[in-house]
N, C-alpha and C. Protein backbone atom coordinates (compact mmCIF):
# COMPACT_ATOMS: atom_id res chain seq x y z
N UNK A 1 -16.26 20.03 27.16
CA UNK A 1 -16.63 20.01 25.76
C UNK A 1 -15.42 20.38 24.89
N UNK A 2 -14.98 20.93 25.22
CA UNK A 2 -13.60 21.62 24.75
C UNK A 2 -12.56 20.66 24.28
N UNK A 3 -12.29 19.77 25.42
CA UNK A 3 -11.48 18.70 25.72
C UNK A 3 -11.46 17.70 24.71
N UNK A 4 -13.13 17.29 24.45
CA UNK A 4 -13.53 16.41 23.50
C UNK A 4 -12.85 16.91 22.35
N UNK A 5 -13.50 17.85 21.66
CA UNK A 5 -13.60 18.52 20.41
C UNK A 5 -11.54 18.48 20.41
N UNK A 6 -10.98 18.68 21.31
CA UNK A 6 -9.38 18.75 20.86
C UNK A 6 -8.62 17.47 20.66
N UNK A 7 -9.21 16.18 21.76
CA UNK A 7 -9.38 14.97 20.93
C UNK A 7 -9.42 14.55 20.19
N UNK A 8 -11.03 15.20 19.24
CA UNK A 8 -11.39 14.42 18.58
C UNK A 8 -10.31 14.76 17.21
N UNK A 9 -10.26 16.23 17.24
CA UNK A 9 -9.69 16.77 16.02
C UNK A 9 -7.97 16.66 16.54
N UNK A 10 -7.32 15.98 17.04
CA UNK A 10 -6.28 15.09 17.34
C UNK A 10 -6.33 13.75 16.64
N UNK A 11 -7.36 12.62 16.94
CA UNK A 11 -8.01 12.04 16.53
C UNK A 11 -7.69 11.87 14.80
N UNK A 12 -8.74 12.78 14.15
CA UNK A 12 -8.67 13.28 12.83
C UNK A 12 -7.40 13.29 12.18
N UNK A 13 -6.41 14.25 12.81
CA UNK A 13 -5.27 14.57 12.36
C UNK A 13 -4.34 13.12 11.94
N UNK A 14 -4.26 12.44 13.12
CA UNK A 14 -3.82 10.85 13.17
C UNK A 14 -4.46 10.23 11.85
N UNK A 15 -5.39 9.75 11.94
CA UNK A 15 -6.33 9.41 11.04
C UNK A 15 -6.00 9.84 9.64
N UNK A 16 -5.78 11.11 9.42
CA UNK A 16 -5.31 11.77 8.17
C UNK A 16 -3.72 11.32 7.67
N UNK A 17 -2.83 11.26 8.57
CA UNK A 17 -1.30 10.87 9.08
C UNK A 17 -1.74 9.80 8.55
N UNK A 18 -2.17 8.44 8.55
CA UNK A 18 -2.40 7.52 8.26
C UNK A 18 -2.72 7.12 7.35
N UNK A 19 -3.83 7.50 6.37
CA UNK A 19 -4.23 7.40 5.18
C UNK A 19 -2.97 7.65 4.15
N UNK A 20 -2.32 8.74 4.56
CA UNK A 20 -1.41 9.14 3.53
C UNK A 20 -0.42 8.45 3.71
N UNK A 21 -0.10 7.87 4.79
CA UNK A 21 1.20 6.47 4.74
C UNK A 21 0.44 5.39 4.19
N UNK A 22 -0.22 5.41 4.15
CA UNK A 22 -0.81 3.92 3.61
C UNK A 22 -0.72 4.03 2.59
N UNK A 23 -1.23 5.49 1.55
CA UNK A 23 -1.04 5.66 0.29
C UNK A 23 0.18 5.64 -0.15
N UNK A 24 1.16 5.98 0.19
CA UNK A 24 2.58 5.88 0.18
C UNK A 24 2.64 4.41 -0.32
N UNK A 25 2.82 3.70 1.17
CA UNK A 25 3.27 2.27 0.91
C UNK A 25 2.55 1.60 -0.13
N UNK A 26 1.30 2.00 -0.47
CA UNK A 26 0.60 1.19 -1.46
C UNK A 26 1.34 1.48 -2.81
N UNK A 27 1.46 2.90 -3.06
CA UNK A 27 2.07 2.94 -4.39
C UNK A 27 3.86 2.68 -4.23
N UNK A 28 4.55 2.58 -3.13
CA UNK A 28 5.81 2.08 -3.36
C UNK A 28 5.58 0.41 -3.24
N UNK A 29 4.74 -0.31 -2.94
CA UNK A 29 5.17 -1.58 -3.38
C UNK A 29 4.46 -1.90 -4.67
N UNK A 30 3.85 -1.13 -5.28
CA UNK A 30 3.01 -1.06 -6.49
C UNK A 30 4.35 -0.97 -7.61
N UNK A 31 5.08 0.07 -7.51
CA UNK A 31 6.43 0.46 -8.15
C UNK A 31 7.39 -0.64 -8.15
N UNK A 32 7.35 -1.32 -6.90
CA UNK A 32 8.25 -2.53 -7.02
C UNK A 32 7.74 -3.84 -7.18
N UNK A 33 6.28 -3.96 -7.42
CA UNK A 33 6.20 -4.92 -8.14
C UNK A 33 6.14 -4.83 -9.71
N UNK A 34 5.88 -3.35 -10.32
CA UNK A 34 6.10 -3.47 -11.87
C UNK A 34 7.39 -3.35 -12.41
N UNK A 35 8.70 -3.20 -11.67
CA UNK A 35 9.84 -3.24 -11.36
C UNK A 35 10.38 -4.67 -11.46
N UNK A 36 9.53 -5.76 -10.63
CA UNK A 36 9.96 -6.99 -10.85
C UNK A 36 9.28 -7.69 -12.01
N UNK A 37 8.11 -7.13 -12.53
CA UNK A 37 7.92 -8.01 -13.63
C UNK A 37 8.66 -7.70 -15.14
N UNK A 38 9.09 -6.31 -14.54
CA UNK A 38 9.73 -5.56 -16.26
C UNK A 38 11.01 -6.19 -15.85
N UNK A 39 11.80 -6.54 -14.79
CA UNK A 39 13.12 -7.36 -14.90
C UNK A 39 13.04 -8.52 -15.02
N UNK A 40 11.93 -9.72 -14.54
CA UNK A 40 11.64 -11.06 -15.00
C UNK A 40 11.02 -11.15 -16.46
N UNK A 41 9.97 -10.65 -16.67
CA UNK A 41 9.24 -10.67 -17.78
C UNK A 41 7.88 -11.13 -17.62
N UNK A 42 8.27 -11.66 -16.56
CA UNK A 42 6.53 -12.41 -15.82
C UNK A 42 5.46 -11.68 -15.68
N UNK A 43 4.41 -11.83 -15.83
CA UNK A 43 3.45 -10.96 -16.10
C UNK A 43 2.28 -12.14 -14.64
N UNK A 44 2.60 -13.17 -14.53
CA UNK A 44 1.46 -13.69 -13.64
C UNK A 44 2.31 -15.08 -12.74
N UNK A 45 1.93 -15.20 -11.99
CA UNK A 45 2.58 -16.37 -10.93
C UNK A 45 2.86 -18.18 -11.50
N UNK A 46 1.63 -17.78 -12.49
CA UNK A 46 1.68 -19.07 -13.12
C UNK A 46 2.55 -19.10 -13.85
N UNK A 47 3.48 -18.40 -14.46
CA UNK A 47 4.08 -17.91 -15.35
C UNK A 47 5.76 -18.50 -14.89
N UNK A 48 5.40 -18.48 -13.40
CA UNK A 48 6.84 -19.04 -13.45
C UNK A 48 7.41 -20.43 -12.50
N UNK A 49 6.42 -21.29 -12.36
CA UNK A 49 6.00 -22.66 -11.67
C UNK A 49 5.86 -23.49 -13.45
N UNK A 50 6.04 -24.28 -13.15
CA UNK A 50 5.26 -25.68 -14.01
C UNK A 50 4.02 -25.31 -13.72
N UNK A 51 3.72 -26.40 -15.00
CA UNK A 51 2.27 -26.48 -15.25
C UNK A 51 1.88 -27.57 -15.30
N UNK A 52 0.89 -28.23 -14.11
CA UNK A 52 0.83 -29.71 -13.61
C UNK A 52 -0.01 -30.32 -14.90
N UNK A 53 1.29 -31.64 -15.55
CA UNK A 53 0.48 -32.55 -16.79
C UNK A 53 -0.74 -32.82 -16.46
């Protein structure tokens, strides 16, 4: 029982480790995409293709 429970809360810990890298990467590519639109000016994808006649 012991064994489990040190697992599981191993487990957890990982799990926790994880969330917070994810949060990371989410807000550093968040930063570099408002980064690229304040240096293009582009605000949307369409924005920088033609626009089929």
């Amino acid at each position: 029982m012991r064994e489990a429970v040190g697992l599981t809360m191993a487990a957890d810990l990982l799990n926790i480790a994880a969330g917070v890298l994810a949060v990371l990467v989410v807000r550093r590519l968040t930063r570099m995409q408002l980064r690229r639109v304040a240096w293009t000016g582009h605000d949307s994808p369409a924005d920088t293709s033609e626009q089929p006649a």
